[in-house]
C-alpha atoms as a PDB file:
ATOM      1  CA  UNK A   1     -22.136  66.488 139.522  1.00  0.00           C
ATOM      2  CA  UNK A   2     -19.167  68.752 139.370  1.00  0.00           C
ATOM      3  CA  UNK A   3     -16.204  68.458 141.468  1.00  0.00           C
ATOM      4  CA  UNK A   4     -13.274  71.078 141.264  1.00  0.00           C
ATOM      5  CA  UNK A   5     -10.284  69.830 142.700  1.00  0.00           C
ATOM      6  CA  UNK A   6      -7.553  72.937 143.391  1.00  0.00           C
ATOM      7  CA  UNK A   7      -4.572  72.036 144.917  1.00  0.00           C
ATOM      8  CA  UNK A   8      -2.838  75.244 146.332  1.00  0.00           C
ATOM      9  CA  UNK A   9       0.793  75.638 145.970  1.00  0.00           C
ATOM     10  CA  UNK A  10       1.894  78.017 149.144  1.00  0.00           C
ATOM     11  CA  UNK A  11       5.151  78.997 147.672  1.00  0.00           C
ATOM     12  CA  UNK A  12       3.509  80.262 144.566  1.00  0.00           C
ATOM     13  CA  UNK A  13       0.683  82.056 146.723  1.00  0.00           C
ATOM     14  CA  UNK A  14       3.106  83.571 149.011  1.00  0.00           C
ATOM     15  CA  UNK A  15       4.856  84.811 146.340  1.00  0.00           C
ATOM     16  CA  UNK A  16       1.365  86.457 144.562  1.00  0.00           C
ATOM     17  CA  UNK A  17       0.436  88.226 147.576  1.00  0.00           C
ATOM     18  CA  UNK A  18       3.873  89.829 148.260  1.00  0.00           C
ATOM     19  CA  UNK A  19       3.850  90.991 144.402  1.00  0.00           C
ATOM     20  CA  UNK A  20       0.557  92.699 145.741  1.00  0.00           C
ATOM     21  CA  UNK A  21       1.297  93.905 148.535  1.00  0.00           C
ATOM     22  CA  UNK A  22       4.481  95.573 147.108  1.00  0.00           C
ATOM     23  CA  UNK A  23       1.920  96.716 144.288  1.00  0.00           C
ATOM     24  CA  UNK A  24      -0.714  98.446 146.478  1.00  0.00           C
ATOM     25  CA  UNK A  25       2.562  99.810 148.721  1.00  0.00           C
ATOM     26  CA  UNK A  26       4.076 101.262 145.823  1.00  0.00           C
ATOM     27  CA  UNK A  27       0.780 102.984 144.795  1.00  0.00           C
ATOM     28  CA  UNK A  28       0.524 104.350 148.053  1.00  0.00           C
ATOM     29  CA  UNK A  29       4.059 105.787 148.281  1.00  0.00           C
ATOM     30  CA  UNK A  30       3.490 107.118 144.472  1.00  0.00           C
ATOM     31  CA  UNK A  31       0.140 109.164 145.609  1.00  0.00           C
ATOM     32  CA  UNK A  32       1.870 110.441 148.599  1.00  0.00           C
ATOM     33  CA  UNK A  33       4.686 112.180 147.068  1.00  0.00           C
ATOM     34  CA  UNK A  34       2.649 113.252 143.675  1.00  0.00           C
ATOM     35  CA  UNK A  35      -0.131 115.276 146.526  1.00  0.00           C
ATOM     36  CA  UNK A  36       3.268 116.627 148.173  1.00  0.00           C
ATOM     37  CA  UNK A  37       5.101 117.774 145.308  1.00  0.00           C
ATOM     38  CA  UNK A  38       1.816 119.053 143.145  1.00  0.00           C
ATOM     39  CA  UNK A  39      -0.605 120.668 145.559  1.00  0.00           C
ATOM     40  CA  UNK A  40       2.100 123.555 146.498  1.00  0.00           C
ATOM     41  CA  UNK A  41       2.174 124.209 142.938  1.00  0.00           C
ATOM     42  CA  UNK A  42      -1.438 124.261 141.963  1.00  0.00           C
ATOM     43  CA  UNK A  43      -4.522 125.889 143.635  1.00  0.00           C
ATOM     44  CA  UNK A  44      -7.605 123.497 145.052  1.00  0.00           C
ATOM     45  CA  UNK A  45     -10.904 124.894 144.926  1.00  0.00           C
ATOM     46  CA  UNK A  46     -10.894 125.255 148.557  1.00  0.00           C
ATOM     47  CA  UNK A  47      -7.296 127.519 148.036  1.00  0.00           C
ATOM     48  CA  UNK A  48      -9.345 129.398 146.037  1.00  0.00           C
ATOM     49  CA  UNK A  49     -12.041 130.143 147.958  1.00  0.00           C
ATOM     50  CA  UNK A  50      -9.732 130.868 150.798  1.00  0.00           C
ATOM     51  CA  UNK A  51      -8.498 133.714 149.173  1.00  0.00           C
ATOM     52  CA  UNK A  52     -11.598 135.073 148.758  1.00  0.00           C
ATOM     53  CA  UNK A  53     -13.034 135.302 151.767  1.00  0.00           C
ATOM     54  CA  UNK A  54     -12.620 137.695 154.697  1.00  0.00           C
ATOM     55  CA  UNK A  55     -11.861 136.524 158.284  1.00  0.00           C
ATOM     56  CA  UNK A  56     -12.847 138.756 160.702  1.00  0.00           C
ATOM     57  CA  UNK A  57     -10.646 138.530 163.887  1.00  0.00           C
ATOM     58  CA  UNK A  58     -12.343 140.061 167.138  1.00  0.00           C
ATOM     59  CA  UNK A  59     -10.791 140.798 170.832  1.00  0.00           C
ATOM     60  CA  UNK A  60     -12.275 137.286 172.139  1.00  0.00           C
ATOM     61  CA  UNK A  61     -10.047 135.581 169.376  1.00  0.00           C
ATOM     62  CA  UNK A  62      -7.331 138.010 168.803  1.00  0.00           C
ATOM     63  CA  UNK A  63      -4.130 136.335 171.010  1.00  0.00           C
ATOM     64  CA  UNK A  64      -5.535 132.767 170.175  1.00  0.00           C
ATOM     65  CA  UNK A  65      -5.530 133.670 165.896  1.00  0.00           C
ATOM     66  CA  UNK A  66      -2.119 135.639 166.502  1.00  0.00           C
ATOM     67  CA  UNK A  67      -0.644 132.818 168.001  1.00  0.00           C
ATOM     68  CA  UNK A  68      -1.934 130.494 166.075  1.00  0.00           C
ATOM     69  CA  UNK A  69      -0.834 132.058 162.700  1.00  0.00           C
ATOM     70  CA  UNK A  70       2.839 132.442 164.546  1.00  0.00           C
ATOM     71  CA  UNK A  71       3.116 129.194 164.924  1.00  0.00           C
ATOM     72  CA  UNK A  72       2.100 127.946 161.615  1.00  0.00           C
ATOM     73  CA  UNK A  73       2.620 130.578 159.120  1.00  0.00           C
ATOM     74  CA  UNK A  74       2.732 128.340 155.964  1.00  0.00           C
ATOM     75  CA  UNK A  75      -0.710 127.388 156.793  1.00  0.00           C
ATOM     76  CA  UNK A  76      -2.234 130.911 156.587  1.00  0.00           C
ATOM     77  CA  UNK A  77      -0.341 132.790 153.888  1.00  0.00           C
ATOM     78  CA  UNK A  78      -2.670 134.140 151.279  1.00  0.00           C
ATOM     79  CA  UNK A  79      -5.428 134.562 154.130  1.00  0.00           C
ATOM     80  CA  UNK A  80      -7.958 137.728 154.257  1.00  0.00           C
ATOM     81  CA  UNK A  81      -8.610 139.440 157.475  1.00  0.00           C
ATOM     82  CA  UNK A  82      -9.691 141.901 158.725  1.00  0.00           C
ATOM     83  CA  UNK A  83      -9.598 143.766 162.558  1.00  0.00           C
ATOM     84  CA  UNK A  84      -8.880 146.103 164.428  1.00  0.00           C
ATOM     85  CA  UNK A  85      -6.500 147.775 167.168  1.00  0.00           C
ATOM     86  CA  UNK A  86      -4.032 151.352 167.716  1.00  0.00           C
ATOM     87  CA  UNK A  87      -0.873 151.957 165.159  1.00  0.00           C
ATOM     88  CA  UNK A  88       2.424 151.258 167.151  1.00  0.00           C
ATOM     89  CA  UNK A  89       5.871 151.821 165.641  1.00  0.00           C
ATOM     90  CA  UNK A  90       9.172 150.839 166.990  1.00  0.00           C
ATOM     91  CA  UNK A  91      12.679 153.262 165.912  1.00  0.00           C
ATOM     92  CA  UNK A  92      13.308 150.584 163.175  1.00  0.00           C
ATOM     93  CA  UNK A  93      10.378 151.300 161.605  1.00  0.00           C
ATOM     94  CA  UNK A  94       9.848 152.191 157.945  1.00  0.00           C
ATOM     95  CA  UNK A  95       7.325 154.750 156.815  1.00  0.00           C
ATOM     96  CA  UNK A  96       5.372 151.978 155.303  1.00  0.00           C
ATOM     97  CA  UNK A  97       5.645 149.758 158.392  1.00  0.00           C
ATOM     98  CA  UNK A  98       2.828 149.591 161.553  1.00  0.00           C
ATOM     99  CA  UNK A  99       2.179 146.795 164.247  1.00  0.00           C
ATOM    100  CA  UNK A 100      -1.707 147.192 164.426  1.00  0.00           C
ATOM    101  CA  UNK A 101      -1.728 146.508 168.288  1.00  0.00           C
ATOM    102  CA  UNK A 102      -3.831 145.462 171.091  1.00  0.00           C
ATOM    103  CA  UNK A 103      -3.194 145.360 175.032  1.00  0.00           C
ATOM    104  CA  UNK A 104      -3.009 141.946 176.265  1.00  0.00           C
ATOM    105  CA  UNK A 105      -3.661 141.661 179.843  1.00  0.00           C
ATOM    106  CA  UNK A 106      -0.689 139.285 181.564  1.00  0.00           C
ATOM    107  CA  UNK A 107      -1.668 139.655 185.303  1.00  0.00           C
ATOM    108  CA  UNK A 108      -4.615 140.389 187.571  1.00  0.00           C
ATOM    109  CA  UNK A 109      -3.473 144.395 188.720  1.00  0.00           C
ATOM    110  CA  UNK A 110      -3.933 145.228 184.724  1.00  0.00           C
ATOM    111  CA  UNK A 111      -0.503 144.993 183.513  1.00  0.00           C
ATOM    112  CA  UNK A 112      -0.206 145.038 179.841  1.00  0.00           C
ATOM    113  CA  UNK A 113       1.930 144.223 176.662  1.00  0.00           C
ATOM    114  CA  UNK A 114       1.776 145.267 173.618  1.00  0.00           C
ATOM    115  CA  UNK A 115       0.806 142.112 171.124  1.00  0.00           C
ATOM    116  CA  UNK A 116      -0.179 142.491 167.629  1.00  0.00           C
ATOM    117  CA  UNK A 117       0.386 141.542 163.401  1.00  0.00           C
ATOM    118  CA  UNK A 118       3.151 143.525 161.184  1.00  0.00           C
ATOM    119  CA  UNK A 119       1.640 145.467 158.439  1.00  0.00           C
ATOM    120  CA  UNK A 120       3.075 146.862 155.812  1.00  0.00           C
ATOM    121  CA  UNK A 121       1.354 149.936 153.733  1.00  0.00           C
ATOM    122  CA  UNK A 122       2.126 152.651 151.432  1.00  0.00           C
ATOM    123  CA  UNK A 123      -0.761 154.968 153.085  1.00  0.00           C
ATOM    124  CA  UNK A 124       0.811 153.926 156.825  1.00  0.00           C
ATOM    125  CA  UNK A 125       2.406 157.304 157.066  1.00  0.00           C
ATOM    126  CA  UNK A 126      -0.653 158.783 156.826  1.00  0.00           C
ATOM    127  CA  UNK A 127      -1.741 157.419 160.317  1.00  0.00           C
ATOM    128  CA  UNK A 128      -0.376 158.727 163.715  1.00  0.00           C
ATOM    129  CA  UNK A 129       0.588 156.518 166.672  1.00  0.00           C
ATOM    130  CA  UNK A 130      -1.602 155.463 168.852  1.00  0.00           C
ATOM    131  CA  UNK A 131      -4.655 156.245 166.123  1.00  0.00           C
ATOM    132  CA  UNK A 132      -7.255 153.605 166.139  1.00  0.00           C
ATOM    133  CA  UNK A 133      -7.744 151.480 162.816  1.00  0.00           C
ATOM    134  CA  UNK A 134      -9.682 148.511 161.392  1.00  0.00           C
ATOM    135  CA  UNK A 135      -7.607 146.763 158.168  1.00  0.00           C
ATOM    136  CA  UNK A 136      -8.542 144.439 155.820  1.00  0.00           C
ATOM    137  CA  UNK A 137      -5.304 142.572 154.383  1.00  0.00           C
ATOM    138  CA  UNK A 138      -3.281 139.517 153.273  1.00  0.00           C
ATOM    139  CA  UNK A 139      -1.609 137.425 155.192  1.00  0.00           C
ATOM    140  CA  UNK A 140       2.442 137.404 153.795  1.00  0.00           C
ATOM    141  CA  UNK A 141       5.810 136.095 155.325  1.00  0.00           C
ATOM    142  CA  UNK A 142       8.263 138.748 156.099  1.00  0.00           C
ATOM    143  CA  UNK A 143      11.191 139.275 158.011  1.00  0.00           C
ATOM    144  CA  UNK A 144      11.708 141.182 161.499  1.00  0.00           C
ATOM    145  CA  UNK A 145      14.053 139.168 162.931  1.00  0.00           C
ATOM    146  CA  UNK A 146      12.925 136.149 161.919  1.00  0.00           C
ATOM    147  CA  UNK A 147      10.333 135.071 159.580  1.00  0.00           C
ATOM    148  CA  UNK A 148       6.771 136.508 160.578  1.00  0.00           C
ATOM    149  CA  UNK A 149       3.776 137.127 159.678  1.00  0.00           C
ATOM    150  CA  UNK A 150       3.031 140.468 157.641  1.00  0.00           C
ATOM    151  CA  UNK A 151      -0.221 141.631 156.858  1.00  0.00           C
ATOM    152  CA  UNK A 152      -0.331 143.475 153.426  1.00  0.00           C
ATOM    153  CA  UNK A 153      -3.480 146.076 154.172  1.00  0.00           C
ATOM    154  CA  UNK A 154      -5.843 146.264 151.280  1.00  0.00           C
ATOM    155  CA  UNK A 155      -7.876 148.936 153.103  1.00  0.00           C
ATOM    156  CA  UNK A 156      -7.541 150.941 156.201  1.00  0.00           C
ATOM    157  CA  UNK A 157      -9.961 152.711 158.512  1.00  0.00           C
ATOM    158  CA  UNK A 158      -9.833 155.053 161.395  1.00  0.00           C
ATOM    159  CA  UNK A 159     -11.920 153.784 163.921  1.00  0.00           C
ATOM    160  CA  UNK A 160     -12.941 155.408 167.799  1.00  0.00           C
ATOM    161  CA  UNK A 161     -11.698 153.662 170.602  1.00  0.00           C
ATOM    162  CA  UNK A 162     -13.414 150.509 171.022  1.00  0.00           C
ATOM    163  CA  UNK A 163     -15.364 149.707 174.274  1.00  0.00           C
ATOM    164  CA  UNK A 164     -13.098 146.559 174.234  1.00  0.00           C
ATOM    165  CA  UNK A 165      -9.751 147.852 173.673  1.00  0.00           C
ATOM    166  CA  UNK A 166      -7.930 145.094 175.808  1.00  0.00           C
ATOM    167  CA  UNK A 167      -7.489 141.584 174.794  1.00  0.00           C
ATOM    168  CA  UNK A 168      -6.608 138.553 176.931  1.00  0.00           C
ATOM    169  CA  UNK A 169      -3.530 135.713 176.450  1.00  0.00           C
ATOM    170  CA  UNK A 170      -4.283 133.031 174.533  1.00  0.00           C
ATOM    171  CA  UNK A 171      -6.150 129.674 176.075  1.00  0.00           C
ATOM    172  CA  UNK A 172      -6.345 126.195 176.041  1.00  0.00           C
ATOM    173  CA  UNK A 173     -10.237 126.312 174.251  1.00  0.00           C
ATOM    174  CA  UNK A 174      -8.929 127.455 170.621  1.00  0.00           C
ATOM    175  CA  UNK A 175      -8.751 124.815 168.135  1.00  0.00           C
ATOM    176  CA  UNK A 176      -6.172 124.886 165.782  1.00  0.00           C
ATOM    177  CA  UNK A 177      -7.495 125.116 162.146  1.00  0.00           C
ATOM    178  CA  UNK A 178      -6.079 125.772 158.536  1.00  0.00           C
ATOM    179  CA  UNK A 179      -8.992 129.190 158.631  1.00  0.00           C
ATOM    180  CA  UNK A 180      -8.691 132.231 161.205  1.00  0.00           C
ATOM    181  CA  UNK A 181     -11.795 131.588 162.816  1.00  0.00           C
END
């Protein structure tokens, strides 16, 4: 018969599972700032395949995705979409600059404002006010009083007058997500 007689010391013990604790803290706080500091300097896979695909933003989505990127620009830069609505240009304007706009509907006798995404383009002088588009673009940060986003337009194409031309303020049912969707 075997007998194993341990006697514990809890000063000793106390003193192993702090050095552990301290240990697997440590590790913790390590990982943490190595994923914050490294992963805005190199691409994931799923950065990657970001960049490649093409989000397609509709009138049932449209305030919801342009609020949404708004508020959380860092989130969506490097983005693809693509969509559609009328060329609008304020005074300050350069030739190369555009809102691509929509109507959104603020009150129940059909009142409208004007809501849409910057874009920038070299063929934007080609297009007149008020001419109906569809882009395909990048989302970018720019500057219009503020940082905002700016939608670099890989293609552009004039489009007839949609059936749905008017879009509606955003609502409580959109959930906030690191993809237009």
């Amino acid at each position: 018969m075997f007998i194993f007689n341990m006697k514990i010391n809890g000063n000793k013990t106390a003193k192993i599972f702090m050095g552990i604790l301290c240990f697997i803290l440590l590790f913790i706080t390590l990982f943490i700032c190595y994923k914050l500091i490294f992963n805005s300097f190199f691409k994931t896979n799923d950065d990657i395949s970001m960049a490649n695909t093409v989000y397609e933003i509709t009138p049932q989505n449209y305030t919801n995705v342009l609020q949404n990127v708004h508020n959380n620009l860092d989130e969506y830069l490097g983005q693809k979409i693509k969509f559609s609505g009328y060329i609008y240009r304020l005074y300050d304007f350069n030739d190369e600059q555009f809102v691509l706009a929509r109507n959104m509907i603020i009150s129940s006798d059909f009142q409208t404002v004007v809501v849409g995404f910057l874009c920038h383009s070299n063929l934007a002088k080609n297009y007149d006010n008020d001419s109906w588009v569809e882009v395909q673009g990048k989302i970018t940060k720019g500057n219009y009083n503020g940082d905002i986003p700016v939608i670099e337009i890989e293609s552009i194409n004039k489009i007839n007058k949609p059936t749905e031309e008017f879009v509606y303020p955003p609502d409580s049912s959109f959930v906030t997500t690191s993809k237009v969707i």
